[in-house]
C-alpha atoms as a PDB file:
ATOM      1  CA  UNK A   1      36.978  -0.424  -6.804  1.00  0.00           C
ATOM      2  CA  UNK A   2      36.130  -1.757  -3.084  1.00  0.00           C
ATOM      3  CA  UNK A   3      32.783  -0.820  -1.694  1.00  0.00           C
ATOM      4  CA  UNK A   4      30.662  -1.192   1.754  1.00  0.00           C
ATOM      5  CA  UNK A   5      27.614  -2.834   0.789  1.00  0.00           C
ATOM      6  CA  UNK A   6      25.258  -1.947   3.444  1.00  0.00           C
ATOM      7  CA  UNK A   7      21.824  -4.366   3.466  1.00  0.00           C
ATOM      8  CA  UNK A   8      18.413  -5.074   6.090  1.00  0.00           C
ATOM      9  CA  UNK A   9      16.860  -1.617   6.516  1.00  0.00           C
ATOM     10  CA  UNK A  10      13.015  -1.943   6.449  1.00  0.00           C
ATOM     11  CA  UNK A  11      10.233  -0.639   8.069  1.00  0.00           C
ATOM     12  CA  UNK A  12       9.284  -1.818  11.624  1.00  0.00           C
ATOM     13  CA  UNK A  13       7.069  -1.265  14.327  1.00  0.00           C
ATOM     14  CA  UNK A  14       8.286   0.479  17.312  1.00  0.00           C
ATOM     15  CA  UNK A  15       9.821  -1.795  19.879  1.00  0.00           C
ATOM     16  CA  UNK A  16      10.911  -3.937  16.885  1.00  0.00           C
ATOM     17  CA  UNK A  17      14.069  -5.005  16.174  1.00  0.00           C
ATOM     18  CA  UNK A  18      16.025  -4.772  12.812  1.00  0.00           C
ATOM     19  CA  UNK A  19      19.663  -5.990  12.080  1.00  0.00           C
ATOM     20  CA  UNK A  20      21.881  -4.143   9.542  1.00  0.00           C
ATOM     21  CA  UNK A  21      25.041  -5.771   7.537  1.00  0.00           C
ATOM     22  CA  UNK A  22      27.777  -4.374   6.113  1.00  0.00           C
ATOM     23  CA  UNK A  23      30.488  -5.814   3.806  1.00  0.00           C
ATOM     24  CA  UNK A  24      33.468  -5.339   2.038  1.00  0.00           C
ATOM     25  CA  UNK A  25      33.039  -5.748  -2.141  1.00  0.00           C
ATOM     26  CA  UNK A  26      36.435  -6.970  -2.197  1.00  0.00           C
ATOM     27  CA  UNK A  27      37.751  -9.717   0.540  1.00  0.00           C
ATOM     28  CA  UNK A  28      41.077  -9.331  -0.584  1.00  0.00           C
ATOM     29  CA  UNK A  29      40.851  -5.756   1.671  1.00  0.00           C
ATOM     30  CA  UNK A  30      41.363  -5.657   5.675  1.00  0.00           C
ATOM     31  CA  UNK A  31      38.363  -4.062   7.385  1.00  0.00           C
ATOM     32  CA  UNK A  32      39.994  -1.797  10.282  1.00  0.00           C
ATOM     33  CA  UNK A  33      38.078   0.394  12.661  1.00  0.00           C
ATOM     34  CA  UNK A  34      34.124   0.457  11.295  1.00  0.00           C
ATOM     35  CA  UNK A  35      31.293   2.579  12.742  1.00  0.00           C
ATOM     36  CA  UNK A  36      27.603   3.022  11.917  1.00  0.00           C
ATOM     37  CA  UNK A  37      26.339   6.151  11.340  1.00  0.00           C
ATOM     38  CA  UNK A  38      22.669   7.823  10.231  1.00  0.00           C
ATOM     39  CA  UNK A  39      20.933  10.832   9.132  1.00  0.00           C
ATOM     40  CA  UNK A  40      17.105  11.736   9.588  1.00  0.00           C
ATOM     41  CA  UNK A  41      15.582  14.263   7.191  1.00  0.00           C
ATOM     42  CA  UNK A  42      16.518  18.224   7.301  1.00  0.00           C
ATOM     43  CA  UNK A  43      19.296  16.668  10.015  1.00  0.00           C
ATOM     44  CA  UNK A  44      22.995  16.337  10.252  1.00  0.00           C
ATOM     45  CA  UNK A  45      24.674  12.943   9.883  1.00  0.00           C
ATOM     46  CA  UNK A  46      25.545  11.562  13.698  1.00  0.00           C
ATOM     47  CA  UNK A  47      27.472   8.851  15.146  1.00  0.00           C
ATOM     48  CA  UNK A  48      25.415   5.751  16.198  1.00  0.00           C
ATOM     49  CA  UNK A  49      28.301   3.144  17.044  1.00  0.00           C
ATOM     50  CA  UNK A  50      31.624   2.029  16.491  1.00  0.00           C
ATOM     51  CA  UNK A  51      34.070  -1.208  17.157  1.00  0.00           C
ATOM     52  CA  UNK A  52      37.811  -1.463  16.736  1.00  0.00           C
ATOM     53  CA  UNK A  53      39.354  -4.235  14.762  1.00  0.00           C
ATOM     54  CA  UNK A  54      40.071  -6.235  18.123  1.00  0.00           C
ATOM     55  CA  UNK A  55      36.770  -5.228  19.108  1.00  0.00           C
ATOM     56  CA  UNK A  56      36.325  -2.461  21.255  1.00  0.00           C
ATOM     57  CA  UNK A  57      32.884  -0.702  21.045  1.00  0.00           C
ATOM     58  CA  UNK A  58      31.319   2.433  21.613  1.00  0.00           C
ATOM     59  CA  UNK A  59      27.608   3.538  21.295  1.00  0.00           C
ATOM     60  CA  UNK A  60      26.146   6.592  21.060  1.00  0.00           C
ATOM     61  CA  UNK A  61      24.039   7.781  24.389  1.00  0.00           C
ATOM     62  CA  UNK A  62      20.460   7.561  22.510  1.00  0.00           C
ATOM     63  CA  UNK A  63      21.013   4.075  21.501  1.00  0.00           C
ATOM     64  CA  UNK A  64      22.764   2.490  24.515  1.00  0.00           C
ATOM     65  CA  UNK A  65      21.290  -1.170  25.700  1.00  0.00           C
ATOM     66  CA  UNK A  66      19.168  -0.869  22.691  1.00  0.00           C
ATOM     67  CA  UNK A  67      21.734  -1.764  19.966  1.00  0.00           C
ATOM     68  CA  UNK A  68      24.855  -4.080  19.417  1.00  0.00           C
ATOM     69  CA  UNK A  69      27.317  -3.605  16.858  1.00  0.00           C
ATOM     70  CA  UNK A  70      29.528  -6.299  15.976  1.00  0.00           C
ATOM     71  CA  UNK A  71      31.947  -7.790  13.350  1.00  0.00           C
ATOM     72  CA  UNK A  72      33.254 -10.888  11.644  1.00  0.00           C
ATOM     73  CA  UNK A  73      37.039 -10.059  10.467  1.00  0.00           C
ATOM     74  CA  UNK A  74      37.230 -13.835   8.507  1.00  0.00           C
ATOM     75  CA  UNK A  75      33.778 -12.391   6.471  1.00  0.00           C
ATOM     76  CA  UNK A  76      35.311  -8.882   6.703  1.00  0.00           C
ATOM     77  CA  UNK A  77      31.360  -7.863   7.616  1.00  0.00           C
ATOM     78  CA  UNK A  78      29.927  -5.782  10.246  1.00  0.00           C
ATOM     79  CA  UNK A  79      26.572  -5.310  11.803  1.00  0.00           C
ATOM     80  CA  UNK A  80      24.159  -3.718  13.605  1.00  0.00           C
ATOM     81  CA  UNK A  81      21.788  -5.085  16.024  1.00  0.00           C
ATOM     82  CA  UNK A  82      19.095  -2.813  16.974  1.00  0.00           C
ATOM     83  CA  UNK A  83      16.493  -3.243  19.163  1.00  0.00           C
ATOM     84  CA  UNK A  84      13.480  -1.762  21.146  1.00  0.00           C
ATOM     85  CA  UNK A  85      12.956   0.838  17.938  1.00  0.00           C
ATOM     86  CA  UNK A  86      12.015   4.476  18.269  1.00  0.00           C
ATOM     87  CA  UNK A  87       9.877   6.361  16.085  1.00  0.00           C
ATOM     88  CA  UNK A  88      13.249   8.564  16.581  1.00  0.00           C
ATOM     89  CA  UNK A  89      15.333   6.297  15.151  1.00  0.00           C
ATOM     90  CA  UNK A  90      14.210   6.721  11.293  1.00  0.00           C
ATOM     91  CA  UNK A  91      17.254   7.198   9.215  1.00  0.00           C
ATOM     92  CA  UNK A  92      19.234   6.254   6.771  1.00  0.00           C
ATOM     93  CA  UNK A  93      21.857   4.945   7.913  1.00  0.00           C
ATOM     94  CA  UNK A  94      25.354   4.116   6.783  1.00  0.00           C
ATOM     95  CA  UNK A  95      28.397   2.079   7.208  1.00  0.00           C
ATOM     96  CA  UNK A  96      31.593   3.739   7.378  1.00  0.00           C
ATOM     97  CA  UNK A  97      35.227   1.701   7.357  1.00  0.00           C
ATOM     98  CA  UNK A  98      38.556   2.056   6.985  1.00  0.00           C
ATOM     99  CA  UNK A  99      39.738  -0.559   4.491  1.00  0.00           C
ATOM    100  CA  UNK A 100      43.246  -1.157   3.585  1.00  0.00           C
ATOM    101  CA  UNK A 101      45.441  -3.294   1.484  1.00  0.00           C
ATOM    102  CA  UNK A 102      48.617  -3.778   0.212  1.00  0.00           C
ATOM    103  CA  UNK A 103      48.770  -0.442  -1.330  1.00  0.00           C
ATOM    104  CA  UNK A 104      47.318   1.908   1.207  1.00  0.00           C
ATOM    105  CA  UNK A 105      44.203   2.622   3.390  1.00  0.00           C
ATOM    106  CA  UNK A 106      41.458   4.464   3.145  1.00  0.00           C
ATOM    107  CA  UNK A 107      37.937   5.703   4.871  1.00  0.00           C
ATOM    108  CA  UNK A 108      34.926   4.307   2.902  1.00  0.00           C
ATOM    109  CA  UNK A 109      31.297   5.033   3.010  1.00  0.00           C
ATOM    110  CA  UNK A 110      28.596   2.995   2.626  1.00  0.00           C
ATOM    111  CA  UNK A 111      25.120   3.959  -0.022  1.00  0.00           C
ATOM    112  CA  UNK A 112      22.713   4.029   3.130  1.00  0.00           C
ATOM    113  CA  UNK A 113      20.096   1.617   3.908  1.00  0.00           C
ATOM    114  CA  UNK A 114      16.462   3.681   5.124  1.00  0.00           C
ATOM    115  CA  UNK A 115      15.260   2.533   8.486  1.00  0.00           C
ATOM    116  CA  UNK A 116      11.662   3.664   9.165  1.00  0.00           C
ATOM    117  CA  UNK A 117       9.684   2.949  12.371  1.00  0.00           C
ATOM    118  CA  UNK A 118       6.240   3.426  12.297  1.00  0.00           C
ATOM    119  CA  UNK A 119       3.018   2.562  13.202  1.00  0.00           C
END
């Protein structure tokens, strides 16, 4: 069964930087419209950004000019750029996609990589 394999969470200083990956298991799957997502402790899970399959983006107001999300359709990978890192940014946080193949599409979710910035 396809899965998003999330990978580069880590702990980082604040005002560091940290990029996040994303991939398909199985290449022979399209990746569609994929978004990045988190969730802090005792918090809901939010919307952090998103990009179309031709590449449209849209970020989240608390992490505008601080992160890039981008994508590789050839890899069928997406990532995360963020940089300048708040303490408020701890999260786990998880790739979401809508994959599709011959026989369908569907929404998938990634396991979560933990992002912790602290001193």
């Amino acid at each position: 069964q396809v899965q998003l394999v999330e990978s580069g969470g880590g702990l980082v200083q604040p005002g560091g930087s940290l990029r996040l990956s994303c991939v398909a298991s199985d290449r022979t799957f399209s990746m569609n419209d994929m978004a990045w997502y988190r969730q802090a402790p005792g918090k809901e899970r939010e919307f952090v950004a998103g990009i179309s399959r031709g590449g449209t983006t849209n970020y989240a107001d608390s992490v505008k000019g601080r992160f890039r999300i981008s994508r590789d359709n050839a890899k069928n990978t997406g990532a995360l750029q963020m940089n300048s890192l708040k303490p408020e940014d701890t999260a786990v946080y998880y790739c979401n996609a809508v994959l599709s193949n011959v026989a369908g599409r569907n929404d998938y979710w990634g396991q979560g990589t933990q992002v912790t910035v602290s001193s």
